[in-house]
N, C-alpha and C. Protein backbone atom coordinates (compact mmCIF):
# COMPACT_ATOMS: atom_id res chain seq x y z
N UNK A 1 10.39 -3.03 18.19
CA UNK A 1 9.22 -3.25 17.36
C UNK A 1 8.77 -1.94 16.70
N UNK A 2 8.75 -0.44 17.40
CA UNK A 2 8.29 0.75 16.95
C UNK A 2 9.97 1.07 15.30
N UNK A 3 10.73 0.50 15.59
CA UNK A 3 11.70 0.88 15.01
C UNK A 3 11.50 -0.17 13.57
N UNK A 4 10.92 -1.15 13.61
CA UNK A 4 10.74 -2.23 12.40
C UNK A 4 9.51 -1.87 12.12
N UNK A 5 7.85 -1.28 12.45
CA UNK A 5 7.23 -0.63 12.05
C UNK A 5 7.35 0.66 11.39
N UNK A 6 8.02 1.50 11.79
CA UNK A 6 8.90 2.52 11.37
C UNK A 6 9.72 2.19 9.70
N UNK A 7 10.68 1.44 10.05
CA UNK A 7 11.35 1.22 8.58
C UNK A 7 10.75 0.63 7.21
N UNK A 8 9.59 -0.46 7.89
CA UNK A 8 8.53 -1.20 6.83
C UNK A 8 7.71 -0.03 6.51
N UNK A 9 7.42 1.21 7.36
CA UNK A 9 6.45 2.48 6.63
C UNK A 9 7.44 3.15 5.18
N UNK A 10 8.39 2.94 5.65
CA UNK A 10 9.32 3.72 4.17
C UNK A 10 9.70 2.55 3.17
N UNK A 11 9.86 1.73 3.93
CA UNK A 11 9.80 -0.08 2.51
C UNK A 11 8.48 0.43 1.88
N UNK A 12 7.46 0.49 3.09
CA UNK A 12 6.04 0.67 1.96
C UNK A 12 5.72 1.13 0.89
N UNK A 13 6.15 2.96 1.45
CA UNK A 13 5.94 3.90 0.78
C UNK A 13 6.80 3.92 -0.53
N UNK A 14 8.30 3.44 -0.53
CA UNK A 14 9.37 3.55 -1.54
C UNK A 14 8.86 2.25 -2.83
N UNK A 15 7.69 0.98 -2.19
CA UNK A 15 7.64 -0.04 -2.83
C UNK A 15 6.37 0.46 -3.98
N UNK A 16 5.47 1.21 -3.14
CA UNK A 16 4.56 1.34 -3.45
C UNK A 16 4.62 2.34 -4.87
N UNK A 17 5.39 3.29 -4.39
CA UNK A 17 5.74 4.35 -5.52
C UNK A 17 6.52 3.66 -6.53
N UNK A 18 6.96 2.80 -6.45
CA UNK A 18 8.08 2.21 -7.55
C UNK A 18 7.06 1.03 -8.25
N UNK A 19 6.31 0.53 -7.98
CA UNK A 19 5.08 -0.34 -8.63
C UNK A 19 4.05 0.78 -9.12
N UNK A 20 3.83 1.93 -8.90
CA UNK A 20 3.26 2.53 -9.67
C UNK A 20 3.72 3.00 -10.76
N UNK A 21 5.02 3.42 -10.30
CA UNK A 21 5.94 3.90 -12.07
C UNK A 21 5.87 2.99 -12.64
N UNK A 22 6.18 1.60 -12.65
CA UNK A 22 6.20 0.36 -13.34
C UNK A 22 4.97 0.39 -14.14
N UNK A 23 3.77 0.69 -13.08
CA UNK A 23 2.70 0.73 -13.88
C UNK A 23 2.31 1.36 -15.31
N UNK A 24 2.85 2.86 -14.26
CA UNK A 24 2.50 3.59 -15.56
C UNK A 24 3.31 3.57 -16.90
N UNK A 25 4.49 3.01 -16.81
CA UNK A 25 5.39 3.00 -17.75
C UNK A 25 4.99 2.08 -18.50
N UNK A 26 4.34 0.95 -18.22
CA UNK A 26 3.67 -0.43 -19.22
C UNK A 26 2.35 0.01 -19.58
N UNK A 27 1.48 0.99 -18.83
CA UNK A 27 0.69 1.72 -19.07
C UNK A 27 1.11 2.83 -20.80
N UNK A 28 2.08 3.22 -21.24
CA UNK A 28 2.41 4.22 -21.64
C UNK A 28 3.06 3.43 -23.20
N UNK A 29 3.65 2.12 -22.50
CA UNK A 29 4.05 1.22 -23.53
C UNK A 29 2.85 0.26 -24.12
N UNK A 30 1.54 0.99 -23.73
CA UNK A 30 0.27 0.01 -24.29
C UNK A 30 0.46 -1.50 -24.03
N UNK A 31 0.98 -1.60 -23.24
CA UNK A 31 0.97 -3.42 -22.29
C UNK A 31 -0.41 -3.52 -21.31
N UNK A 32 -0.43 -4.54 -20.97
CA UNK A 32 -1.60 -4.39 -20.17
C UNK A 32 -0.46 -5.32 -18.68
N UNK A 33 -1.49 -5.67 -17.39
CA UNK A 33 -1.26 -6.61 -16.75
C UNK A 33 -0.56 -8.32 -17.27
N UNK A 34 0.66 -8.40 -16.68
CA UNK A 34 1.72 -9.57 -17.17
C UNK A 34 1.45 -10.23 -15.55
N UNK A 35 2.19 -11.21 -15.51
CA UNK A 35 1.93 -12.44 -13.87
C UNK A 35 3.33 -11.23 -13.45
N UNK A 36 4.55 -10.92 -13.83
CA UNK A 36 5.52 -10.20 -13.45
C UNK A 36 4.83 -9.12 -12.37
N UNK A 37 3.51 -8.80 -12.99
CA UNK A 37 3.02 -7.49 -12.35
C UNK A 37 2.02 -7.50 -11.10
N UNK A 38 1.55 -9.05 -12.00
CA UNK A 38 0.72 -9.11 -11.23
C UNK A 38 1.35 -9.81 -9.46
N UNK A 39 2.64 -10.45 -9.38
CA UNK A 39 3.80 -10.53 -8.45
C UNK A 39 3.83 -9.67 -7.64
N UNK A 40 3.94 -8.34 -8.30
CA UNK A 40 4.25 -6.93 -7.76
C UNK A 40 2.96 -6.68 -7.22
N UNK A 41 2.42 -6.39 -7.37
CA UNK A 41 0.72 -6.35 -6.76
C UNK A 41 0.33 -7.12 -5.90
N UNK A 42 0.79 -8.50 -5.32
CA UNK A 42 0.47 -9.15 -4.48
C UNK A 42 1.36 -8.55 -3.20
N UNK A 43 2.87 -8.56 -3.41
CA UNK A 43 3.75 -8.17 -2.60
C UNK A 43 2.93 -6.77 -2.14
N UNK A 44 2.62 -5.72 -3.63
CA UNK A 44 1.82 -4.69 -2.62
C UNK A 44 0.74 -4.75 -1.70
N UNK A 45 0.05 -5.87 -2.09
CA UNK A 45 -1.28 -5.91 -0.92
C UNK A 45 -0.56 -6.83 0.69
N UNK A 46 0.29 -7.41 0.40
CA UNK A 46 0.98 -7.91 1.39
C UNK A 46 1.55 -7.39 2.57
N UNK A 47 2.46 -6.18 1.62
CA UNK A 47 3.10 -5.41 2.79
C UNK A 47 2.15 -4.59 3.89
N UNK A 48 1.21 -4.04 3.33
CA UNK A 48 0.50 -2.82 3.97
C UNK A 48 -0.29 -4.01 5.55
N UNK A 49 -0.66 -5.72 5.03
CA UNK A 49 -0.90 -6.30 5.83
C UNK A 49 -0.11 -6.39 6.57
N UNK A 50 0.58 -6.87 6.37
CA UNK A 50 2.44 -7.40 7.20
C UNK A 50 2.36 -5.84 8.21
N UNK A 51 2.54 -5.02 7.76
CA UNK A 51 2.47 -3.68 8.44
C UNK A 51 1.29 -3.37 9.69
N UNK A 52 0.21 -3.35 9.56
CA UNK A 52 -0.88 -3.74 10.68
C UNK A 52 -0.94 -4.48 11.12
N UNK A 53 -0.22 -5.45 10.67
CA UNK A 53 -0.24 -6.82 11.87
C UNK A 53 0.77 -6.06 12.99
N UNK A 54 2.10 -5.77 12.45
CA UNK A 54 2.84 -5.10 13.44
C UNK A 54 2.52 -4.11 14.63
N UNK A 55 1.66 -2.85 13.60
CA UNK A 55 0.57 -2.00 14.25
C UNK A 55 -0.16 -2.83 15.56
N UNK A 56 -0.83 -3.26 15.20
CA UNK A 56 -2.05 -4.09 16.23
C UNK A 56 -1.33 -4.87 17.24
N UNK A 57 0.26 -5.50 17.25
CA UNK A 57 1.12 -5.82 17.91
C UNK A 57 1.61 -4.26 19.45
N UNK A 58 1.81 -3.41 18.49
CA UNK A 58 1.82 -2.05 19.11
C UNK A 58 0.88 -1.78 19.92
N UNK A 59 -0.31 -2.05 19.19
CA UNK A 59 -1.75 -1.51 20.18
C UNK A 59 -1.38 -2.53 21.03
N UNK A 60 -1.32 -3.48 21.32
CA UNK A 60 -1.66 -4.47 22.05
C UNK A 60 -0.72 -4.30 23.33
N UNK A 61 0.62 -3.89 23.01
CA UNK A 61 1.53 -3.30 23.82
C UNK A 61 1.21 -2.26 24.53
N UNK A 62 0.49 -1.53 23.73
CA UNK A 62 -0.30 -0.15 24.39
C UNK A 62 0.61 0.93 23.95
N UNK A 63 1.07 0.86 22.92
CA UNK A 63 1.97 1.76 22.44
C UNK A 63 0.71 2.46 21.23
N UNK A 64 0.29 3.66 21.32
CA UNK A 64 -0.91 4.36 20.76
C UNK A 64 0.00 5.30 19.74
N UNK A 65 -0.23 5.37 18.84
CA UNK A 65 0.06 6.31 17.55
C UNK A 65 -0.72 7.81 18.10
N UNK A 66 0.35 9.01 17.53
CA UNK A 66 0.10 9.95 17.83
C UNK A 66 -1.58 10.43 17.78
N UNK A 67 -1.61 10.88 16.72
CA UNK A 67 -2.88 10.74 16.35
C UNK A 67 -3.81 9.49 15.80
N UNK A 68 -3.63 8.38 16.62
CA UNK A 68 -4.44 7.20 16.85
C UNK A 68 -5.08 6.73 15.35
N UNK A 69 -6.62 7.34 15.73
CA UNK A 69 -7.61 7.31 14.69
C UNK A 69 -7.49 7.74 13.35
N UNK A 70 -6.78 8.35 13.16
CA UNK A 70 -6.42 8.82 11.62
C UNK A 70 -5.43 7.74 11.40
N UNK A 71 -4.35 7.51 12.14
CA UNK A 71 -3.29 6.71 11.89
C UNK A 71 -3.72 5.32 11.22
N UNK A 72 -4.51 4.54 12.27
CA UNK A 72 -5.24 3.52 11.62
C UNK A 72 -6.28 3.69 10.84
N UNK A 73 -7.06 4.73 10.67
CA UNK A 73 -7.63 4.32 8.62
C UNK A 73 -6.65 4.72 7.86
N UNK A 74 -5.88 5.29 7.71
CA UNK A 74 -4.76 5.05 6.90
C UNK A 74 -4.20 3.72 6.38
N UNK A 75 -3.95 3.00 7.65
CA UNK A 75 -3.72 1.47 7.77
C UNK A 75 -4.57 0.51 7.05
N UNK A 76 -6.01 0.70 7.69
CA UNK A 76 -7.12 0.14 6.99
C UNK A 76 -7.26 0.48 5.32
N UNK A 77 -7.37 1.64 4.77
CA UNK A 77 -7.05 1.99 3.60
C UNK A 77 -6.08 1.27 2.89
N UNK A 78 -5.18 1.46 3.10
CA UNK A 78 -4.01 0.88 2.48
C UNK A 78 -3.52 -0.93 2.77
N UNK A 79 -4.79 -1.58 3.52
CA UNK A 79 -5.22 -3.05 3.04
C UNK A 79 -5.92 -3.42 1.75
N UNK A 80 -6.85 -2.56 1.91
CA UNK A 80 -8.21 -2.40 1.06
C UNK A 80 -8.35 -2.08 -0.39
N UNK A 81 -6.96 -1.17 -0.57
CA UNK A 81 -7.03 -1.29 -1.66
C UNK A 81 -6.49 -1.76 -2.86
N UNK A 82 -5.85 -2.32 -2.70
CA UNK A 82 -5.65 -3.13 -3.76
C UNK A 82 -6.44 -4.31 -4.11
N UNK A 83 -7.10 -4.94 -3.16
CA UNK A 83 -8.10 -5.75 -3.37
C UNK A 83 -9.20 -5.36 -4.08
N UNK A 84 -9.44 -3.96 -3.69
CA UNK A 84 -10.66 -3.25 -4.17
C UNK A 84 -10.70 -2.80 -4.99
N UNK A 85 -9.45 -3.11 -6.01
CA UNK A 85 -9.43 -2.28 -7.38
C UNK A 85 -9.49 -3.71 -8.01
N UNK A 86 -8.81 -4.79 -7.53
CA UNK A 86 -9.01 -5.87 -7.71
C UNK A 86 -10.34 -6.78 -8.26
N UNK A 87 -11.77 -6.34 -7.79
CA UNK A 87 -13.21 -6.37 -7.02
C UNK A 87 -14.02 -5.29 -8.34
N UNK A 88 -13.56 -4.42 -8.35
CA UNK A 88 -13.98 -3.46 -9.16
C UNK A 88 -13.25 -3.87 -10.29
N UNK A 89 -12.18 -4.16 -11.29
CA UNK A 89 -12.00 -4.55 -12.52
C UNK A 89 -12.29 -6.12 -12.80
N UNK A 90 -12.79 -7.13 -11.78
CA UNK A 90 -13.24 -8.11 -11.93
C UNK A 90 -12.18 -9.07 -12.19
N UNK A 91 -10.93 -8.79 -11.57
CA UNK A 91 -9.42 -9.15 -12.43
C UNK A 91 -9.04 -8.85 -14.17
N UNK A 92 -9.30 -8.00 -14.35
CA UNK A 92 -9.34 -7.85 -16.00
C UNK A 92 -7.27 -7.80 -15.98
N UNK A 93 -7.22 -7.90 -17.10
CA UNK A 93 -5.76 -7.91 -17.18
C UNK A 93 -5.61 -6.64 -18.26
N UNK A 94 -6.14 -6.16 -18.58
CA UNK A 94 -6.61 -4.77 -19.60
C UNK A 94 -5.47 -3.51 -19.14
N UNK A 95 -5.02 -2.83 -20.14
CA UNK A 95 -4.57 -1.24 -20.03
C UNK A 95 -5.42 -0.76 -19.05
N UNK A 96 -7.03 -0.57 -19.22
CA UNK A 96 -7.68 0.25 -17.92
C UNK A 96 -7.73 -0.20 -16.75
N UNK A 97 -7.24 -1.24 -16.45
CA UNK A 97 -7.05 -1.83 -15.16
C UNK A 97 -5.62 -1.88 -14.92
N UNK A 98 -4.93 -1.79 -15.57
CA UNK A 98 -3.31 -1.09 -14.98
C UNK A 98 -3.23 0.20 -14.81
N UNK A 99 -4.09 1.21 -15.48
CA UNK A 99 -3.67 2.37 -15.15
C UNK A 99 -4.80 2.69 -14.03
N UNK A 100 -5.67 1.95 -13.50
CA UNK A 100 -6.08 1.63 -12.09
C UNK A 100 -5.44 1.14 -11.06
N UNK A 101 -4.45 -0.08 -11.17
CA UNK A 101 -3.55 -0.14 -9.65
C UNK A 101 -2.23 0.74 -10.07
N UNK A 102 -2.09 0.83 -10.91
CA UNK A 102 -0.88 2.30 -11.04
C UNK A 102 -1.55 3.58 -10.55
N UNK A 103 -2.48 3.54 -10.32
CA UNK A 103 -2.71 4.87 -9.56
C UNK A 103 -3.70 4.34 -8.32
N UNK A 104 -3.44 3.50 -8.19
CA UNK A 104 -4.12 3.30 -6.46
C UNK A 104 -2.60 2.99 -5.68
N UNK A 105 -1.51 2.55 -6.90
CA UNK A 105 -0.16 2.24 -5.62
C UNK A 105 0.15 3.44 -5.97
N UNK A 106 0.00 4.60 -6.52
CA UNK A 106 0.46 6.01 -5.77
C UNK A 106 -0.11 6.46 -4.79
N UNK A 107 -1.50 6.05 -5.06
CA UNK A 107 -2.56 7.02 -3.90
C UNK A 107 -1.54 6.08 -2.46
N UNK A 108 -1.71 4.66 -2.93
CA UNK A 108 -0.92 4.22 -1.77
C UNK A 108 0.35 4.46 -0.91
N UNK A 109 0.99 5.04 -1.79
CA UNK A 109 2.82 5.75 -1.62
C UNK A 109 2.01 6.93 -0.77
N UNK A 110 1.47 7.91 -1.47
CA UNK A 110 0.96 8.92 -0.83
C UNK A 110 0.24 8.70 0.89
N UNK A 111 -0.61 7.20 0.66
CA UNK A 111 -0.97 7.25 1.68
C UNK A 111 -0.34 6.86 3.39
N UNK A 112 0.80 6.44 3.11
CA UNK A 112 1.87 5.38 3.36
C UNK A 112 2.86 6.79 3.88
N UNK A 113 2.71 7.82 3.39
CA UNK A 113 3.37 8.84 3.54
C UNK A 113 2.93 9.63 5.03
N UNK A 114 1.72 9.62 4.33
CA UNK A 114 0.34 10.58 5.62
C UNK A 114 0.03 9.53 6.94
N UNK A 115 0.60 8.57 6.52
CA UNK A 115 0.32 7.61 7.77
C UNK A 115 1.83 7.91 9.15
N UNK A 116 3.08 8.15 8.18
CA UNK A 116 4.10 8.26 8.91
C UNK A 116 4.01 9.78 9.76
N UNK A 117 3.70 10.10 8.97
CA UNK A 117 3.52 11.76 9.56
C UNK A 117 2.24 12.06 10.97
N UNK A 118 1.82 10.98 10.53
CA UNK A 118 0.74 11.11 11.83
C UNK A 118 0.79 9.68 12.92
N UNK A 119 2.11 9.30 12.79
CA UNK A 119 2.49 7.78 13.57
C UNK A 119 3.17 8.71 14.38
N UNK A 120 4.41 7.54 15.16
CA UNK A 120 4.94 7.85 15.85
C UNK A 120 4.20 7.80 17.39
N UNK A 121 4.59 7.04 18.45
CA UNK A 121 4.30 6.31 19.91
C UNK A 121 4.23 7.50 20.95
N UNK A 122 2.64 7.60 21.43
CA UNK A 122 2.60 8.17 22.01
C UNK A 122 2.32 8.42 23.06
């Protein structure tokens, strides 16, 4: 289970960064939000769930992340936001609301990053 939590942190991080380039590249091509994208955006709010469910499987085992408490708001973060950019553009399908989850799924890659680095069973 630590080894399929483990590999879904780099699915995350590799998914997350690659839906942001997408972003920004339709961002750059003056497109706004398509259902194609908006696909991609669901899968992103999906995984980071799919991922804490696993987590909380761990806790439950009693298998504790190195640094615990940082580990999980990381986790929590990276539920939250995509919904929350979601919440805040009101669903607009607009250029300024793509180059909003194009840069919340980097912050997310990034965050997805800082989460691995401070995981690991301890």
């Amino acid at each position: 289970m630590i080894q399929f939590h483990a590999r879904l942190a780099n699915t995350v991080a590799l998914y997350m960064l690659l839906v942001s380039l997408w972003g920004f590249w339709r961002f750059f091509r003056k497109q706004g939000l398509d259902s194609s994208y908006w696909g991609g955006l669901a899968i992103a709010a999906i995984l980071p769930l799919v991922q804490g469910i696993v987590g909380v499987i761990l806790l439950i085992m009693g298998l504790l992340p190195a640094r615990g408490v940082m580990h999980i708001l990381y986790g929590v973060v990276s539920v939250i936001t995509i919904p929350g950019v979601y919440f805040y553009t009101h669903g607009e399908e607009d250029r300024p609301a793509l180059l909003l989850y194009a840069t919340a799924t980097l912050f997310l890659a990034g965050i997805a990053l800082r989460a691995m680095a401070t995981g690991g069973a301890g």
